[in-house]
C-alpha atoms as a PDB file:
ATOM      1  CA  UNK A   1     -12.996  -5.154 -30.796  1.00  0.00           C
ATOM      2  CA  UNK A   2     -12.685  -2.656 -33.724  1.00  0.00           C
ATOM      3  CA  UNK A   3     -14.187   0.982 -33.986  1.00  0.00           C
ATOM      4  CA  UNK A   4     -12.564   3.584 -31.839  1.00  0.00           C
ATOM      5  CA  UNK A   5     -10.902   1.378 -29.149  1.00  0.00           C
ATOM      6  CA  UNK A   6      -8.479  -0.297 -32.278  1.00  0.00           C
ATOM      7  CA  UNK A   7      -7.718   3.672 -32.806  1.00  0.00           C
ATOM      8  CA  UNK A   8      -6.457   3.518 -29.671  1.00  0.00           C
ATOM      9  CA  UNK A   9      -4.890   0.433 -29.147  1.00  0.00           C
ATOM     10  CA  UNK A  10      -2.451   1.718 -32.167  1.00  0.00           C
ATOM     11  CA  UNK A  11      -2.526   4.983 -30.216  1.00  0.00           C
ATOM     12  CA  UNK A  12      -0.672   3.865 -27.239  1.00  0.00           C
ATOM     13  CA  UNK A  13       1.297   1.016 -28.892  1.00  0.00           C
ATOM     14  CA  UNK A  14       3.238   3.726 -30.877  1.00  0.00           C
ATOM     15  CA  UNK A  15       4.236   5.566 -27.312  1.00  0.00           C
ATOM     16  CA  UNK A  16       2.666   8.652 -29.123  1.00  0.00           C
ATOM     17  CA  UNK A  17       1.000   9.832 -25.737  1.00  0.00           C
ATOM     18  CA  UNK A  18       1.770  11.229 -22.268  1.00  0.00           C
ATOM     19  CA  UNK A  19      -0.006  10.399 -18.649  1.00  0.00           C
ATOM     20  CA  UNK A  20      -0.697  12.979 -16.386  1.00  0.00           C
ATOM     21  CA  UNK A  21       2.090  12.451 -14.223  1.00  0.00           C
ATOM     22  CA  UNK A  22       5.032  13.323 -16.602  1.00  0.00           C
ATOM     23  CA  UNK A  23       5.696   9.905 -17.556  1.00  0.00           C
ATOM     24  CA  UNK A  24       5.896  10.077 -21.500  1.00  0.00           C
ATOM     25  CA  UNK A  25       9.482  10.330 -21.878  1.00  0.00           C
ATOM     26  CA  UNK A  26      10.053   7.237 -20.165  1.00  0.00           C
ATOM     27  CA  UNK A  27       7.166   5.572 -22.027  1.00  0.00           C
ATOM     28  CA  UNK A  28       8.741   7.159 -25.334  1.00  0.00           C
ATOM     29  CA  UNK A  29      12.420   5.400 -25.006  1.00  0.00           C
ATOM     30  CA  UNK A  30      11.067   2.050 -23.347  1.00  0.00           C
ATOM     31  CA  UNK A  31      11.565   0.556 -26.269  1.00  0.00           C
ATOM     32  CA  UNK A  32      15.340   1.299 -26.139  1.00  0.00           C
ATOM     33  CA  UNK A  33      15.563  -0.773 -23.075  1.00  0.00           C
ATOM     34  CA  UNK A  34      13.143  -3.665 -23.507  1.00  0.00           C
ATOM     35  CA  UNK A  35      12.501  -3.645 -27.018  1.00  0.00           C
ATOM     36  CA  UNK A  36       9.604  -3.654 -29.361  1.00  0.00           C
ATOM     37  CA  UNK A  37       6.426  -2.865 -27.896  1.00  0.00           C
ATOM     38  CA  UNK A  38       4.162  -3.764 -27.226  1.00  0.00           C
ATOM     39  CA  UNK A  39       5.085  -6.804 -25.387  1.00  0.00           C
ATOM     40  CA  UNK A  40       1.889  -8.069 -25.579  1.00  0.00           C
ATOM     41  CA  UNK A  41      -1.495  -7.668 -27.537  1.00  0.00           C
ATOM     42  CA  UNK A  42      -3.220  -9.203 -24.543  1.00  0.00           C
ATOM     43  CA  UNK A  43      -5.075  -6.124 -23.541  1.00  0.00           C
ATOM     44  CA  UNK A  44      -6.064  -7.753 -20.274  1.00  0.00           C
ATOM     45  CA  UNK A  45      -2.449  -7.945 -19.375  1.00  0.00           C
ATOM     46  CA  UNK A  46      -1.217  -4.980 -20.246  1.00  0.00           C
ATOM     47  CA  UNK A  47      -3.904  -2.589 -18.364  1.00  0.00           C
ATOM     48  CA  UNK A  48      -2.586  -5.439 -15.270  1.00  0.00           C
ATOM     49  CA  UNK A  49       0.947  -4.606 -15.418  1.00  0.00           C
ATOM     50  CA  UNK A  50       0.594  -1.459 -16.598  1.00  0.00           C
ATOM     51  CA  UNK A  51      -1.335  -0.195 -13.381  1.00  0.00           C
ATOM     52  CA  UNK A  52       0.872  -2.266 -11.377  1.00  0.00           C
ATOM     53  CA  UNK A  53       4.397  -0.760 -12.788  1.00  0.00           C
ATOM     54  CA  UNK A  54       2.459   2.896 -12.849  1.00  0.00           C
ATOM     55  CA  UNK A  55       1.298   2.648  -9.628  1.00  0.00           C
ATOM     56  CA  UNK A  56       5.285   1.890  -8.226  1.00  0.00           C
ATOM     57  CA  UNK A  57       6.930   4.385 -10.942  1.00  0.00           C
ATOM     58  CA  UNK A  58       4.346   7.105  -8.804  1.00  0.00           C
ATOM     59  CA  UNK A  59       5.514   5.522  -5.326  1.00  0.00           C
ATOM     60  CA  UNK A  60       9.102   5.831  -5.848  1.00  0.00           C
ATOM     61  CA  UNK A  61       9.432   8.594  -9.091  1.00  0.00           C
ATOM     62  CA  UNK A  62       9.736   7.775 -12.490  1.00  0.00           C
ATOM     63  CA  UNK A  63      12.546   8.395 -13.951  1.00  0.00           C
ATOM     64  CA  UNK A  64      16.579   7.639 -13.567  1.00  0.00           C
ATOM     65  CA  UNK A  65      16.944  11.024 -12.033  1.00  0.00           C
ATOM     66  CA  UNK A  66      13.315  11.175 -10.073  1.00  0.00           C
ATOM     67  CA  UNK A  67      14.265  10.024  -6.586  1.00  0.00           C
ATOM     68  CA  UNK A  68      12.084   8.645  -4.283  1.00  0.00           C
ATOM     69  CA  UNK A  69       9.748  11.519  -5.161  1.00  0.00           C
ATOM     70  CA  UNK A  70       6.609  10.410  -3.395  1.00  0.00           C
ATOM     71  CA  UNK A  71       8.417   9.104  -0.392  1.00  0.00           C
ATOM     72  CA  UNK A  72      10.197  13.153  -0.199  1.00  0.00           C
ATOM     73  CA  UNK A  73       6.693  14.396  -0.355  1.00  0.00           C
ATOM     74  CA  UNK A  74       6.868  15.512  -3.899  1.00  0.00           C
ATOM     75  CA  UNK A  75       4.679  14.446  -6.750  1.00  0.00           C
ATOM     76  CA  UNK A  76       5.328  14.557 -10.770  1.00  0.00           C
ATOM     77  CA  UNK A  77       2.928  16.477 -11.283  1.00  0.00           C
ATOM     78  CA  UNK A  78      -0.499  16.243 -13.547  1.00  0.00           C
ATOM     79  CA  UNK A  79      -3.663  14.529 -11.439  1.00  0.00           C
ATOM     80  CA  UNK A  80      -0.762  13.328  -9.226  1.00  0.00           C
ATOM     81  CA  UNK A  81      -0.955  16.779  -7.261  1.00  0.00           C
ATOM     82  CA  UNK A  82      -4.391  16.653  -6.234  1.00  0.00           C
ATOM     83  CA  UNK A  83      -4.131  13.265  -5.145  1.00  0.00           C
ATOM     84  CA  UNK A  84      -1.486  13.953  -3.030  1.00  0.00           C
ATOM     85  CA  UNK A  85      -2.769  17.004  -1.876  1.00  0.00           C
ATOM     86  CA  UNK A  86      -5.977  14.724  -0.812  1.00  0.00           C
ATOM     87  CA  UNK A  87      -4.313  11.843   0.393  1.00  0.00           C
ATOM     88  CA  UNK A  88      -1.638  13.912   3.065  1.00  0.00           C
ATOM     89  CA  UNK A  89      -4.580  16.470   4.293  1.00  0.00           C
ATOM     90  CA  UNK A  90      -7.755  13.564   4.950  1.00  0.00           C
ATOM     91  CA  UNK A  91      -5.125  10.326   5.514  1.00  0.00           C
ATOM     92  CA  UNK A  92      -7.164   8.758   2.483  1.00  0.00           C
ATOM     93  CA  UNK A  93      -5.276   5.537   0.787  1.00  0.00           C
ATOM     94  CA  UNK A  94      -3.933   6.954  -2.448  1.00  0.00           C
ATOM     95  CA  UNK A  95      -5.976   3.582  -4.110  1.00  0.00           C
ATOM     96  CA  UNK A  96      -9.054   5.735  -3.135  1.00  0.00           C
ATOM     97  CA  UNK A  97      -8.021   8.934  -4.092  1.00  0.00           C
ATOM     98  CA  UNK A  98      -6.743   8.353  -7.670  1.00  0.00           C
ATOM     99  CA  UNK A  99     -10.198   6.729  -7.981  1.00  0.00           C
ATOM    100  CA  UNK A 100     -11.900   9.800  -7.553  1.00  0.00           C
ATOM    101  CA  UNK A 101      -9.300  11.984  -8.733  1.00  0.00           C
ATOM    102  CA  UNK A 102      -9.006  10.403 -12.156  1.00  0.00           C
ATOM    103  CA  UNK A 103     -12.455   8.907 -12.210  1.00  0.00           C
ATOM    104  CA  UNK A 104     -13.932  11.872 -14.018  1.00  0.00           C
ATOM    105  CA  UNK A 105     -10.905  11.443 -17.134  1.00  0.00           C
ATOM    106  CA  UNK A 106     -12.147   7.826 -16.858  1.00  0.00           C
ATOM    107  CA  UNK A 107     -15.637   8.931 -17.398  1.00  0.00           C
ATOM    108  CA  UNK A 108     -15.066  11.037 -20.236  1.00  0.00           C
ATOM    109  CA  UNK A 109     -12.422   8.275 -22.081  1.00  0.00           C
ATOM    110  CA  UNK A 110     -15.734   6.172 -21.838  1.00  0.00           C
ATOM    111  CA  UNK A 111     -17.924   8.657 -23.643  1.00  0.00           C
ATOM    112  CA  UNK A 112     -15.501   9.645 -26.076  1.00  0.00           C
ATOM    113  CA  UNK A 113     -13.951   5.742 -26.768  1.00  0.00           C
ATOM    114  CA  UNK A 114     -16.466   3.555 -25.394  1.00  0.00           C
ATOM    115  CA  UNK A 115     -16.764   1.770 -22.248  1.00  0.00           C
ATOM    116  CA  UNK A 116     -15.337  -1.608 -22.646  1.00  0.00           C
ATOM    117  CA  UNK A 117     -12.197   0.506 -22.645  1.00  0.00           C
ATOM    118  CA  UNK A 118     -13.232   3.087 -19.987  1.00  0.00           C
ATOM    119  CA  UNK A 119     -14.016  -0.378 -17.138  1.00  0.00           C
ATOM    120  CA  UNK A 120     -10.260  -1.633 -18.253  1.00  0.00           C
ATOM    121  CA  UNK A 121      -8.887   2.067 -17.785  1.00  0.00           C
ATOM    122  CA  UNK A 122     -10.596   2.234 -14.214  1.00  0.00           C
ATOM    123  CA  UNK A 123      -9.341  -1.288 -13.380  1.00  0.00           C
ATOM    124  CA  UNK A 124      -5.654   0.028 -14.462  1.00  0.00           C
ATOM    125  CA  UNK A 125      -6.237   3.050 -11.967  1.00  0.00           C
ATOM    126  CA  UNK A 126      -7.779   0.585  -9.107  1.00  0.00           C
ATOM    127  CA  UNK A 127      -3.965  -1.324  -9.509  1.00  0.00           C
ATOM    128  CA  UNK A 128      -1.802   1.607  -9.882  1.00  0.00           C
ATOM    129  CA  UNK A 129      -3.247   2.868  -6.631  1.00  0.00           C
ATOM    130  CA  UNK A 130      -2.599  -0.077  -4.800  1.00  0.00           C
ATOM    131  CA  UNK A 131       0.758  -0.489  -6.051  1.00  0.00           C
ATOM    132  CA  UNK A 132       1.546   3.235  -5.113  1.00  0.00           C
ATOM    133  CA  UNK A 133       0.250   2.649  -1.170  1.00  0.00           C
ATOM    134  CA  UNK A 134       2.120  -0.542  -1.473  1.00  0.00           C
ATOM    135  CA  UNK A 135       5.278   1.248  -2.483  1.00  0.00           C
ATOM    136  CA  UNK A 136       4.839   4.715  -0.297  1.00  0.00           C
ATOM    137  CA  UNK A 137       3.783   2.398   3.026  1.00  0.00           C
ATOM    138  CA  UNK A 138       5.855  -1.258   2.223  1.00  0.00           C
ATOM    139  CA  UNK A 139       4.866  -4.782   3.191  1.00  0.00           C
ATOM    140  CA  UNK A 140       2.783  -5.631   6.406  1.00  0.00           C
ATOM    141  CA  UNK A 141       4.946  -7.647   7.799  1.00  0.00           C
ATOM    142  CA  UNK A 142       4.606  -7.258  11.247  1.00  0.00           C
ATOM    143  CA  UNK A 143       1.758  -7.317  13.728  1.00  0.00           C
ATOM    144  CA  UNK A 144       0.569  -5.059  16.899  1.00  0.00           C
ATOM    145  CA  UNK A 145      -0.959  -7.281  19.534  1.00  0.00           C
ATOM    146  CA  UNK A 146      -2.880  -5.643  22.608  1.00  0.00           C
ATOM    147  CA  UNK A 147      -3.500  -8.196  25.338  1.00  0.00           C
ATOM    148  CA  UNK A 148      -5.694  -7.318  28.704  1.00  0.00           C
ATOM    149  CA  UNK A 149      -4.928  -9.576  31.682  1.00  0.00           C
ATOM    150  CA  UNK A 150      -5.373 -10.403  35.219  1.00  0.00           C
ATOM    151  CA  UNK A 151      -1.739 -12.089  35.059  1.00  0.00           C
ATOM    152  CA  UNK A 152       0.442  -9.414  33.362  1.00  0.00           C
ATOM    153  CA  UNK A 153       3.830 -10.570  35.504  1.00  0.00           C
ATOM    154  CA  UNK A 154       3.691 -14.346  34.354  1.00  0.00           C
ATOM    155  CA  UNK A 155       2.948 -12.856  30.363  1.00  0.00           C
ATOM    156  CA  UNK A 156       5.746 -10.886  29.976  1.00  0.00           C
ATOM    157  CA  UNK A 157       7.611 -13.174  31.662  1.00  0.00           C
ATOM    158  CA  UNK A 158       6.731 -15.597  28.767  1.00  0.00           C
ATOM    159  CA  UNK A 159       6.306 -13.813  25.765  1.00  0.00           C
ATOM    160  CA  UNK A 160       9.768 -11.891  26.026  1.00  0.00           C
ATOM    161  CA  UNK A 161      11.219 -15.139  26.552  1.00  0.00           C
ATOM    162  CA  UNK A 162       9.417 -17.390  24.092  1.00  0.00           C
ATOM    163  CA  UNK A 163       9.251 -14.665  21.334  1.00  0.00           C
ATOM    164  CA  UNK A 164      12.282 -12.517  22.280  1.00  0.00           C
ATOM    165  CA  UNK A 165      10.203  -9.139  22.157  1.00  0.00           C
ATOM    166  CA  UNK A 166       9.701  -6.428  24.341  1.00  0.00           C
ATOM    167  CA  UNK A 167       6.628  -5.905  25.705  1.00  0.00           C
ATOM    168  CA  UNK A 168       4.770  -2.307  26.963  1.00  0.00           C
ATOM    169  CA  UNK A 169       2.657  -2.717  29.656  1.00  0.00           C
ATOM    170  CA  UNK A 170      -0.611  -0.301  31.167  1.00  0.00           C
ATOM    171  CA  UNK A 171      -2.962  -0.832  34.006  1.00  0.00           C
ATOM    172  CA  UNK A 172      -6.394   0.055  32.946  1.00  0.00           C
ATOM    173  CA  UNK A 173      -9.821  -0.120  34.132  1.00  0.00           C
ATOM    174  CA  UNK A 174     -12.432  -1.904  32.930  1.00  0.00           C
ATOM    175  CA  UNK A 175     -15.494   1.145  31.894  1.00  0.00           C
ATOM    176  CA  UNK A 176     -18.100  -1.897  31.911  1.00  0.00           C
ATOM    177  CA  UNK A 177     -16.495  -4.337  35.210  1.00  0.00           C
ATOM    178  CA  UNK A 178     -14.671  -1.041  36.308  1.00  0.00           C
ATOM    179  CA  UNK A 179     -12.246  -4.050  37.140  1.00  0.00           C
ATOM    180  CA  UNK A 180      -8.385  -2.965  37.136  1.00  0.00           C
ATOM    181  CA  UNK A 181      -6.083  -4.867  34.770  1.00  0.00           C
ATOM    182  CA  UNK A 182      -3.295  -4.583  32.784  1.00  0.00           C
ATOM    183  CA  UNK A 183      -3.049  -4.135  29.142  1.00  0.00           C
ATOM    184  CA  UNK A 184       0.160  -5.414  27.569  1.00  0.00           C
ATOM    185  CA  UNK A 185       1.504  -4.377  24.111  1.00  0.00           C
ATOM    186  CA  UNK A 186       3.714  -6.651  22.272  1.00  0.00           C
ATOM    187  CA  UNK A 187       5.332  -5.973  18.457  1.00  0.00           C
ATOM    188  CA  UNK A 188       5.987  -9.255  16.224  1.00  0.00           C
ATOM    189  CA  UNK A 189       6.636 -10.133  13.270  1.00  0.00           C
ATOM    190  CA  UNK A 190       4.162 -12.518  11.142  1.00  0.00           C
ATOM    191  CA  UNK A 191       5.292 -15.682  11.986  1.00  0.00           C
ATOM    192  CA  UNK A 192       5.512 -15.469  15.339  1.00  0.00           C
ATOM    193  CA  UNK A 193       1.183 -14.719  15.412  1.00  0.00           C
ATOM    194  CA  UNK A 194       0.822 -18.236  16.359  1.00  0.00           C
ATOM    195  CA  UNK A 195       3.122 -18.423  18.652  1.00  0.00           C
ATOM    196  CA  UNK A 196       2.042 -15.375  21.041  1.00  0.00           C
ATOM    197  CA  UNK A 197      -1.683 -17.135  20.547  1.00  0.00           C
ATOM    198  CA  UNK A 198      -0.261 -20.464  21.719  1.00  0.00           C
ATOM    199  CA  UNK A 199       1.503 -18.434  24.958  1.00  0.00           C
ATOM    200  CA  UNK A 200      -1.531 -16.369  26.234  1.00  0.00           C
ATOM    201  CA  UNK A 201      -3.555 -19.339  25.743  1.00  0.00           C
ATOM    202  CA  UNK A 202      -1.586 -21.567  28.149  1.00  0.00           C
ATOM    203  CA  UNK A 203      -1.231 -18.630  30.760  1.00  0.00           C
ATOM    204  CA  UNK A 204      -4.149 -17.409  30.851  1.00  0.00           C
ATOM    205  CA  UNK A 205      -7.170 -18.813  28.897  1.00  0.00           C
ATOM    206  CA  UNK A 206      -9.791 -15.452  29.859  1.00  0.00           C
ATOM    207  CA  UNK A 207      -7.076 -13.132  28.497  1.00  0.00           C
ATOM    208  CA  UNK A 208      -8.757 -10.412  25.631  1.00  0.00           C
ATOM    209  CA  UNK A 209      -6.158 -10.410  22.410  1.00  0.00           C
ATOM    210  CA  UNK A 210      -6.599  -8.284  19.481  1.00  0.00           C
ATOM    211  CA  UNK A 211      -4.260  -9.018  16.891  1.00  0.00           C
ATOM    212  CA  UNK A 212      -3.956  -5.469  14.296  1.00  0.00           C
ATOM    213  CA  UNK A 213      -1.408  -5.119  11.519  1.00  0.00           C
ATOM    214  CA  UNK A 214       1.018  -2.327  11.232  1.00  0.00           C
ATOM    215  CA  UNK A 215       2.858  -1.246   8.273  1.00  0.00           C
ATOM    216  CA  UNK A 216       6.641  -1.071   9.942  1.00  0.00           C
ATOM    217  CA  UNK A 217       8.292  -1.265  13.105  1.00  0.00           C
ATOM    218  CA  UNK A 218      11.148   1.601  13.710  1.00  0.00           C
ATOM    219  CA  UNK A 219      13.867   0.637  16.322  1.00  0.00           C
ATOM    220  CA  UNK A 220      15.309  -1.398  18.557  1.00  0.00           C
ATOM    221  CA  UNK A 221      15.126  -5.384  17.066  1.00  0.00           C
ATOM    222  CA  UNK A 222      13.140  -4.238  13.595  1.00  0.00           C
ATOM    223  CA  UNK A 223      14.722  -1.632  11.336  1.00  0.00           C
ATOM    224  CA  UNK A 224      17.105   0.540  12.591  1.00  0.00           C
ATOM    225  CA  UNK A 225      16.204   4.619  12.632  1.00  0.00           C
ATOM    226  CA  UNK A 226      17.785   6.460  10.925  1.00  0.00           C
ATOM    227  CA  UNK A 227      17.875  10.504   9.614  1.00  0.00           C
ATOM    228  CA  UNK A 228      17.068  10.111   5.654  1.00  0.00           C
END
């Protein structure tokens, strides 16, 4: 690679720049903490972790002294705004939005750089947004599962015992049978998918499941509540 894009390889391997969220200063004094940069001339790599350690610096605010300043609502600042502003107001996953959002600065690095370094710049945005929802929404690690019956009594029965969860339950009717059943709701973590599966199946084999994921469960037997 040599032309422009060596330009700025040297460019950002000095620290001499600032993103558009207000991260510079810690980008300045990194080298304070973890040494000589860069760590690596792999540029591969470092548009990988880069995007990946941007994209949690903008989920929990950069800085010693930022705070959890996406979690509070807040941003840093920079194309960070207008993503957030998007993001809260259509329920769009900030991975989305900070592809359109900085998608035209992409554009125009291309034209001005080339676009061998414009494609890794987008795939650096593409990780930082995922690692910001990641970060503002945590780990899937449980799972909502609907279940309509004919033999609610015997299922609850079953899964409380053999999983140890409460279970929500509905009657409902049918809009195609206009049949009356019950729907039951049950929230588990990961692990125990195959085990709810294994249940219904062996109490009732024409039971409808759906299986969904949900980002956290609040409360009683998950995480506690609390004010913060």
């Amino acid at each position: 690679m040599g032309g422009n894009w060596d330009g700025v390889e040297q460019f950002v391997a000095n620290g001499d720049w600032v993103d558009p969220d207000g991260g510079g200063v810690c980008n300045l004094h990194a080298p304070l903490f973890i040494g000589q940069l860069p760590l690596t001339e792999d540029v591969l790599l470092n548009t990988i972790y880069g995007g990946i350690v941007g994209g949690i610096g903008r989920g929990i605010g950069r800085g010693i002294g930022g705070g959890l300043i996406y979690r509070a609502g807040a941003t840093m600042g920079g194309t960070g705004i207008l993503g957030r502003v998007i993001q809260l107001r259509t329920g769009v996953p900030l991975s989305q939005v900070y592809l359109y959002t900085d998608g035209v600065i992409v554009i125009s690095l291309g034209v001005v750089f080339g676009w061998e370094v414009a494609l890794y710049a987008m795939l650096a945005v593409f990780l930082t947004g995922l690692a910001s929802d990641y970060t503002l929404e945590g780990p899937s690690s449980v799972r909502a599962a609907t279940i309509i019956t004919d033999r609610p009594d015997e299922l609850v029965t079953a899964l409380m015992d053999g999983l140890g969860r409460g279970i929500s339950r509905w009657e409902i009717t049918g809009g195609y049978t206009g049949q009356e059943r019950s729907m039951l709701l049950c929230i588990i973590y990961r692990p125990q998918v195959g085990e709810l599966k294994r249940i219904v199946g062996e109490i009732d084999r024409n039971a409808f499941v759906v299986i969904g994921n949900a980002h956290q469960a609040l409360g009683y037997g998950f995480v506690p509540l609390t004010r913060k």
